[in-house]
N, C-alpha and C. Protein backbone atom coordinates (compact mmCIF):
# COMPACT_ATOMS: atom_id res chain seq x y z
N UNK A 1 0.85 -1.18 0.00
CA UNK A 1 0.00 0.00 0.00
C UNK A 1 0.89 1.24 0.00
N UNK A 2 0.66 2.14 -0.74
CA UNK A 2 1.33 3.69 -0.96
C UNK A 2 0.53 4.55 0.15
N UNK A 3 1.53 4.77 1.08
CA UNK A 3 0.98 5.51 1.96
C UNK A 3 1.68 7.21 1.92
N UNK A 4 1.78 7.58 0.45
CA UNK A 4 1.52 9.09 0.23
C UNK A 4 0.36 9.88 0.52
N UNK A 5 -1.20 8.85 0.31
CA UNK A 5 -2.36 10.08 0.46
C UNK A 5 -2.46 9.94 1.87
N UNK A 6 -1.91 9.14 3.02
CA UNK A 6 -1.85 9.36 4.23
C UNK A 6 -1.10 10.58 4.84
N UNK A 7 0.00 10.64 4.44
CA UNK A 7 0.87 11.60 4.16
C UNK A 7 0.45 13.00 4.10
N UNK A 8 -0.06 12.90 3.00
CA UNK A 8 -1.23 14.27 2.54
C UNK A 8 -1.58 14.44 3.25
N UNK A 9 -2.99 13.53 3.75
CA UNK A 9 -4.22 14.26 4.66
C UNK A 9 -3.46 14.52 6.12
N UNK A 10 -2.54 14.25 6.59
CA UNK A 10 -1.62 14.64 7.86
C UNK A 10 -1.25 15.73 7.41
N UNK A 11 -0.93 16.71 6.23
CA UNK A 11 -0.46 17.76 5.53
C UNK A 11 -1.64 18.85 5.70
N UNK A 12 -2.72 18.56 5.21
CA UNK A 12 -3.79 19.13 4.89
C UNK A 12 -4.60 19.31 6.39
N UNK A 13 -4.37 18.43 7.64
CA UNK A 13 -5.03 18.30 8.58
C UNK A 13 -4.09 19.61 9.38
N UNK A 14 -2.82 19.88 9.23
CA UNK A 14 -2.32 20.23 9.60
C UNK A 14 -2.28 22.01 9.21
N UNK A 15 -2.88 21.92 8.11
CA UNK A 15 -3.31 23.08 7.23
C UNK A 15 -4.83 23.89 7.59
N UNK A 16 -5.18 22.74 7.99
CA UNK A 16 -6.76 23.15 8.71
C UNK A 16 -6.47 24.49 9.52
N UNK A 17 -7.94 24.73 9.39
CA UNK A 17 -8.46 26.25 10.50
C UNK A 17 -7.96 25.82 11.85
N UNK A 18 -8.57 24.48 12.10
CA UNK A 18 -8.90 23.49 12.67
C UNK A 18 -7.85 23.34 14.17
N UNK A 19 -6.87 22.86 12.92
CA UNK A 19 -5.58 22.17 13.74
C UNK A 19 -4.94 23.36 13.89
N UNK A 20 -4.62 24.82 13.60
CA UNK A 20 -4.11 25.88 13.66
C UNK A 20 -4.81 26.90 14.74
N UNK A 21 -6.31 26.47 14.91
CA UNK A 21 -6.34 27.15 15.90
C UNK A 21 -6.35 26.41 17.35
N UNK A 22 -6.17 25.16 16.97
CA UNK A 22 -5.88 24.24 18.80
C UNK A 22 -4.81 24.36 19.05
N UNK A 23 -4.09 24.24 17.85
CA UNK A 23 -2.59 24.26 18.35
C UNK A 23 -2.06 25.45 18.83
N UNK A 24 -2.52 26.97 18.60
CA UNK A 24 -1.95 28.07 18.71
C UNK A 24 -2.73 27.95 20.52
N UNK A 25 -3.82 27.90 20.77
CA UNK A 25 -4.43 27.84 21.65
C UNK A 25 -3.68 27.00 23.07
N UNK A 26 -3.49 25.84 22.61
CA UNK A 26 -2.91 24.43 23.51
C UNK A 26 -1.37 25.28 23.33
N UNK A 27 -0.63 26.16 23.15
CA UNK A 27 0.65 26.12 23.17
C UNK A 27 0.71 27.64 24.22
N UNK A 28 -0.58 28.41 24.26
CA UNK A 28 -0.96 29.32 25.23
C UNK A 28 -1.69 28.57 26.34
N UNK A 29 -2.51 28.49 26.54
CA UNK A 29 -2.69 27.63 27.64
C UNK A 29 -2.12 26.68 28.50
N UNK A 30 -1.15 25.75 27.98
CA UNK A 30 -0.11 24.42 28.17
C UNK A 30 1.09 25.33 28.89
N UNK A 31 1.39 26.66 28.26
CA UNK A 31 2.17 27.19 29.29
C UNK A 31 1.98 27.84 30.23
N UNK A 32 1.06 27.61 30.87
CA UNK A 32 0.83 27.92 32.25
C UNK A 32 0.66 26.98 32.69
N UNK A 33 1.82 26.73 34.04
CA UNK A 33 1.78 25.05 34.52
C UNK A 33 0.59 24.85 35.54
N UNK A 34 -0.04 26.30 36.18
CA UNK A 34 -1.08 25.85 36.83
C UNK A 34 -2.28 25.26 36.01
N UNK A 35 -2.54 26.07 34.42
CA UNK A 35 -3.36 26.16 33.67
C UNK A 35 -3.36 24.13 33.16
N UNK A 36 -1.74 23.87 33.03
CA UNK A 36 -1.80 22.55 32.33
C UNK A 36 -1.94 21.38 33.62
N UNK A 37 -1.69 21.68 34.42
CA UNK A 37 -1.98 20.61 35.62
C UNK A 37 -3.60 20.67 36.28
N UNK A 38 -4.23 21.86 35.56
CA UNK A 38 -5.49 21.49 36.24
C UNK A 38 -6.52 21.03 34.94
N UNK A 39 -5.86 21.30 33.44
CA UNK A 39 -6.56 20.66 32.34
C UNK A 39 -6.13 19.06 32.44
N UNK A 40 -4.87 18.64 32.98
CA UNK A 40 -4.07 16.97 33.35
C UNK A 40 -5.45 16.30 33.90
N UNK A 41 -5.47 17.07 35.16
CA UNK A 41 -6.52 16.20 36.55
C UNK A 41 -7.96 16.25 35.32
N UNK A 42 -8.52 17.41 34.81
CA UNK A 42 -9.84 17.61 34.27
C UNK A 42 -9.60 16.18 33.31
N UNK A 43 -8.70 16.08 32.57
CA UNK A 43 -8.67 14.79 31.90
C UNK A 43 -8.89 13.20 32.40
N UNK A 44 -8.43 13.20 33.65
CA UNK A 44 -7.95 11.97 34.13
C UNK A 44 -9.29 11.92 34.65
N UNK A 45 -10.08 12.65 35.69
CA UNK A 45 -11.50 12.39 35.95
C UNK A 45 -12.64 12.24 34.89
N UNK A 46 -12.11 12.98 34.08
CA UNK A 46 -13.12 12.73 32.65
C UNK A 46 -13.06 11.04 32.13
N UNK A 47 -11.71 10.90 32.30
CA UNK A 47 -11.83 9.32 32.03
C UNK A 47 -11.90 8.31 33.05
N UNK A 48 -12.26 8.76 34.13
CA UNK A 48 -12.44 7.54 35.31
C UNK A 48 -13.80 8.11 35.45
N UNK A 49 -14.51 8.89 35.14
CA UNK A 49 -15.98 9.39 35.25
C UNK A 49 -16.52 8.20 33.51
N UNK A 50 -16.25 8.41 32.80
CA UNK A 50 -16.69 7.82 31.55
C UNK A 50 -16.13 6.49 31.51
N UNK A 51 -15.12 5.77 32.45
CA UNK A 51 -14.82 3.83 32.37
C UNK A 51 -15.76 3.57 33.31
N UNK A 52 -16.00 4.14 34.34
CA UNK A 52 -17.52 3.96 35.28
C UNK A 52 -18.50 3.63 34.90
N UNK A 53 -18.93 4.53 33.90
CA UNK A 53 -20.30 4.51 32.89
C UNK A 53 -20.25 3.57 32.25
N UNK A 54 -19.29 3.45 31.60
CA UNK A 54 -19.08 1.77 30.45
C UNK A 54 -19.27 0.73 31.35
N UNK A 55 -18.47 0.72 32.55
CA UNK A 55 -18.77 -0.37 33.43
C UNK A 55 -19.97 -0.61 33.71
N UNK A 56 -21.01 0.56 33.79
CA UNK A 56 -22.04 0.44 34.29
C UNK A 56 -22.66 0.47 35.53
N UNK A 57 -21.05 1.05 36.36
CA UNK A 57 -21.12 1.61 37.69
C UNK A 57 -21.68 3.28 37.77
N UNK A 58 -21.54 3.44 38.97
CA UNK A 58 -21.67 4.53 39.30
C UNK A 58 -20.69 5.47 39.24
N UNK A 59 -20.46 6.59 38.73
CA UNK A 59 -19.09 7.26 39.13
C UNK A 59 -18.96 7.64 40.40
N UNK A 60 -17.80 7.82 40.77
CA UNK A 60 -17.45 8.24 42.16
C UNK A 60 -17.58 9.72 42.49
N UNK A 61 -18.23 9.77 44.23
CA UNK A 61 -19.14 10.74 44.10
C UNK A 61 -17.74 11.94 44.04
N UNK A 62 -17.05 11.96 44.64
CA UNK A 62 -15.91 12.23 45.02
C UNK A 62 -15.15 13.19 43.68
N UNK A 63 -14.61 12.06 42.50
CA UNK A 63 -14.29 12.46 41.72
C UNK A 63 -15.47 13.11 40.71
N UNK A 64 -16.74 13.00 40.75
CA UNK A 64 -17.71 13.69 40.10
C UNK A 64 -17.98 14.83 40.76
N UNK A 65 -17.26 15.26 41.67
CA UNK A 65 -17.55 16.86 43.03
C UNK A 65 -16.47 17.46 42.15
N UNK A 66 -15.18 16.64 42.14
CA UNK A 66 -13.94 17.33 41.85
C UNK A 66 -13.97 17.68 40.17
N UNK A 67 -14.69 16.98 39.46
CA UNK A 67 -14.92 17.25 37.88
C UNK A 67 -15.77 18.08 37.76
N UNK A 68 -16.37 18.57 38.26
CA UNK A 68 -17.80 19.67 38.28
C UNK A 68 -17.19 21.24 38.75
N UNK A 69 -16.38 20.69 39.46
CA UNK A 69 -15.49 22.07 39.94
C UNK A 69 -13.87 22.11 39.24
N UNK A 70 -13.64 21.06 38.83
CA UNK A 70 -12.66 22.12 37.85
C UNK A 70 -13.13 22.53 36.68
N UNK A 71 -13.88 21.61 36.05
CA UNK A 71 -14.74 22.06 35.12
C UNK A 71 -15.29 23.39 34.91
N UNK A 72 -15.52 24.21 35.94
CA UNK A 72 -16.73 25.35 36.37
C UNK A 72 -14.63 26.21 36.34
N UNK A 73 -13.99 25.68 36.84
CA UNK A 73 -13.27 26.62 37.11
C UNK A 73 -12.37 27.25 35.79
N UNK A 74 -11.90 25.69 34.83
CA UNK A 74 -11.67 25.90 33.67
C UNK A 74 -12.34 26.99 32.64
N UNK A 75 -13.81 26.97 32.56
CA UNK A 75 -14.25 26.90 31.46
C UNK A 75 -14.50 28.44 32.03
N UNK A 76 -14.23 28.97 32.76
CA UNK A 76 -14.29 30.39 33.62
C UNK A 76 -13.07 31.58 32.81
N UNK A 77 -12.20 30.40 32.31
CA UNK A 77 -10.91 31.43 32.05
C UNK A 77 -11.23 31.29 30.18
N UNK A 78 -11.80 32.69 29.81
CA UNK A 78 -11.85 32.25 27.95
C UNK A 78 -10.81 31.55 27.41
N UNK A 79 -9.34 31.95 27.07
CA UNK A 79 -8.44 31.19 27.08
C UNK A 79 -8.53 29.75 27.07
N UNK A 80 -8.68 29.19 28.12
CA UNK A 80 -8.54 27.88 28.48
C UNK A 80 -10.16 27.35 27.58
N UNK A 81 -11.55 27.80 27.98
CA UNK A 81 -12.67 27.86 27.31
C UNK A 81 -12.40 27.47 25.82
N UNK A 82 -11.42 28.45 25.55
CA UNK A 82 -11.49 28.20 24.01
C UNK A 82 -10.87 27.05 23.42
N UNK A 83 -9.69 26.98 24.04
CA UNK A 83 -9.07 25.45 23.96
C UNK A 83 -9.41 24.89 24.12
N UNK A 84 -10.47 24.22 25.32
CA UNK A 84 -11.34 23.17 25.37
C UNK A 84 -12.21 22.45 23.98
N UNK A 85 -12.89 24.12 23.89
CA UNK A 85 -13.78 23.87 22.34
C UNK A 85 -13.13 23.51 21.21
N UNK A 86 -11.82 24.23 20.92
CA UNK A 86 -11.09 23.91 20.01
C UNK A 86 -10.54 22.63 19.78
N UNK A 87 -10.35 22.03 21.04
CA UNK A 87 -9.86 20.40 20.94
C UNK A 87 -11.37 19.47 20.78
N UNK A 88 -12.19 20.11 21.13
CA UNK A 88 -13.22 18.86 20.87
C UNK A 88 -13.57 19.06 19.15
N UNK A 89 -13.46 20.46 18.99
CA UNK A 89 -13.64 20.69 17.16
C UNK A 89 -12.71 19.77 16.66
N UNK A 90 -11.66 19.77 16.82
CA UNK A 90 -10.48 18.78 16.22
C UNK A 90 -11.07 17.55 16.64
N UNK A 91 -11.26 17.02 18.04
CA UNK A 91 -11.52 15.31 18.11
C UNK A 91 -12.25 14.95 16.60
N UNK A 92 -13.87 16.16 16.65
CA UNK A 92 -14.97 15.79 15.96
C UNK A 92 -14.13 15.49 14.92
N UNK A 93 -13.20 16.85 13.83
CA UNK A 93 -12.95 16.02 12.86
C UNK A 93 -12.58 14.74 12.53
N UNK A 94 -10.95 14.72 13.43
CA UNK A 94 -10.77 13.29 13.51
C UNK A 94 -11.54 11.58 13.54
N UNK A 95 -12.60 12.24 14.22
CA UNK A 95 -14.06 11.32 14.41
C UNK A 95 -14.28 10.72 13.20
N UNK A 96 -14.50 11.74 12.20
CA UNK A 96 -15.39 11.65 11.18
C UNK A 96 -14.17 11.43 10.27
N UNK A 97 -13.02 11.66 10.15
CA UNK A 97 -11.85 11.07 9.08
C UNK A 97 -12.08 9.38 9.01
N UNK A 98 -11.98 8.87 10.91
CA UNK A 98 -11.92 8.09 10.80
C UNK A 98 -13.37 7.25 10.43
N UNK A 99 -14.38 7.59 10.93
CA UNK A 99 -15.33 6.62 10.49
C UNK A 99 -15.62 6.41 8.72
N UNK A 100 -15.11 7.85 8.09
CA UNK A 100 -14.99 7.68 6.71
C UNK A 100 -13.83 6.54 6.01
N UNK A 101 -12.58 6.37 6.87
CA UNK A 101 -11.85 4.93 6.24
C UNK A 101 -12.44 4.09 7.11
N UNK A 102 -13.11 3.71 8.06
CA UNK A 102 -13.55 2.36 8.71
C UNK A 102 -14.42 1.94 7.78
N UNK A 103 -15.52 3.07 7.34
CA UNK A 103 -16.12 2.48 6.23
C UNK A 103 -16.07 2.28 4.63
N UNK A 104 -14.95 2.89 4.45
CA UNK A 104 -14.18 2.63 3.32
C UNK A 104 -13.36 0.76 3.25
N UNK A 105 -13.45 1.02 4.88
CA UNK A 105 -12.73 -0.60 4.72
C UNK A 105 -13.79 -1.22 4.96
N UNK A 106 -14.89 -1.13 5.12
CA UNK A 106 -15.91 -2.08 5.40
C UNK A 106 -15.50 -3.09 6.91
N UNK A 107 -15.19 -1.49 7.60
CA UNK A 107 -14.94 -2.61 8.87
C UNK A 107 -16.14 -2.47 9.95
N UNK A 108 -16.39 -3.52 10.63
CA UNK A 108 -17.38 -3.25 11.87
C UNK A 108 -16.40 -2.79 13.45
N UNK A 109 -16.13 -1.81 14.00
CA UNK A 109 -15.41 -2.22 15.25
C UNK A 109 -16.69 -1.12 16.00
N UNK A 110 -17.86 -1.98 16.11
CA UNK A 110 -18.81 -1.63 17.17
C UNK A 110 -18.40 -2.68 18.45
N UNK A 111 -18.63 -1.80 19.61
CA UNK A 111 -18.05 -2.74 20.69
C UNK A 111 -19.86 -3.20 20.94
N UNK A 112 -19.76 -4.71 21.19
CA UNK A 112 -20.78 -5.68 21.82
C UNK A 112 -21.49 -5.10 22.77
N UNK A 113 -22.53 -4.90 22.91
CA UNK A 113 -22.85 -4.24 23.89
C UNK A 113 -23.05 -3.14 24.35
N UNK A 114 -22.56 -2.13 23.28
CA UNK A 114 -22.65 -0.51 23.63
C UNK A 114 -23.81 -0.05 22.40
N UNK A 115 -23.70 -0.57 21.64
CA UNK A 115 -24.75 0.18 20.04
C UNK A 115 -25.87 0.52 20.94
C-alpha cells in the first residue's frame, strides 16, 4: 500500500483552521503550569468518570464533586474555554476522518454491547 495520500491528509489536517487554531491555543494555555496541571486532573476524571459509565457503575461521588469544579473553574478562564472547544472541534474532525476509512474498509469495530 502507498501511503503518500496518508501523508497528505496529515499535511492538509495540519493546514486546517482546525488544527491551527488548537494548536496556537494548547501552546498558550499548556504554558501555564497551573493552567496545564489542572486541564491533566480535568482529563484523568473525565476518564475515570466515563470507564464507570461503560462499566455500568456509578461514578465516584468524590471524583464527580472534583470534575464539576474544575470544570466550572476551567471553562471560567476564555483562554482555556477556548481550547477546550477547540480540541473537541479537532476530536470531531478526527471522528469523522476516521469513520470515513472504517467504512471505506468495510470494517465493523462496534463494541458488543454498547450500540
Amino acid at each position: 500500500m502507498d501511503y503518500s495520500l496518508a501523508h497528505q491528509l496529515a499535511r492538509e489536517l495540519k493546514n486546517s483552521e482546525e488544527w491551527q487554531t488548537y494548536h496556537q491555543l494548547r501552546e498558550t494555555v499548556m504554558g501555564d503550569e497551573t493552567q496545564a496541571a489542572l486541564i491533566q486532573e480535568y482529563r484523568k476524571l473525565q476518564v475515570n468518570i466515563q470507564m464507570a459509565a461503560l462499566s455500568g457503575k456509578s461514578p465516584d461521588n468524590e471524583d464527580m464533586q472534583r470534575f464539576s469544579g474544575i470544570t466550572a473553574l476551567l471553562y471560567s478562564k476564555p483562554e482555556v474555554s477556548q481550547f477546550l472547544l477547540s480540541e473537541l472541534r479537532l476530536q470531531q474532525t478526527m471522528a469523522d476522518l476516521f469513520k470515513i476509512l472504517t467504512e471505506a474498509a468495510d470494517l465493523d469495530l462496534q463494541i458488543p454491547g454498547l450500540s
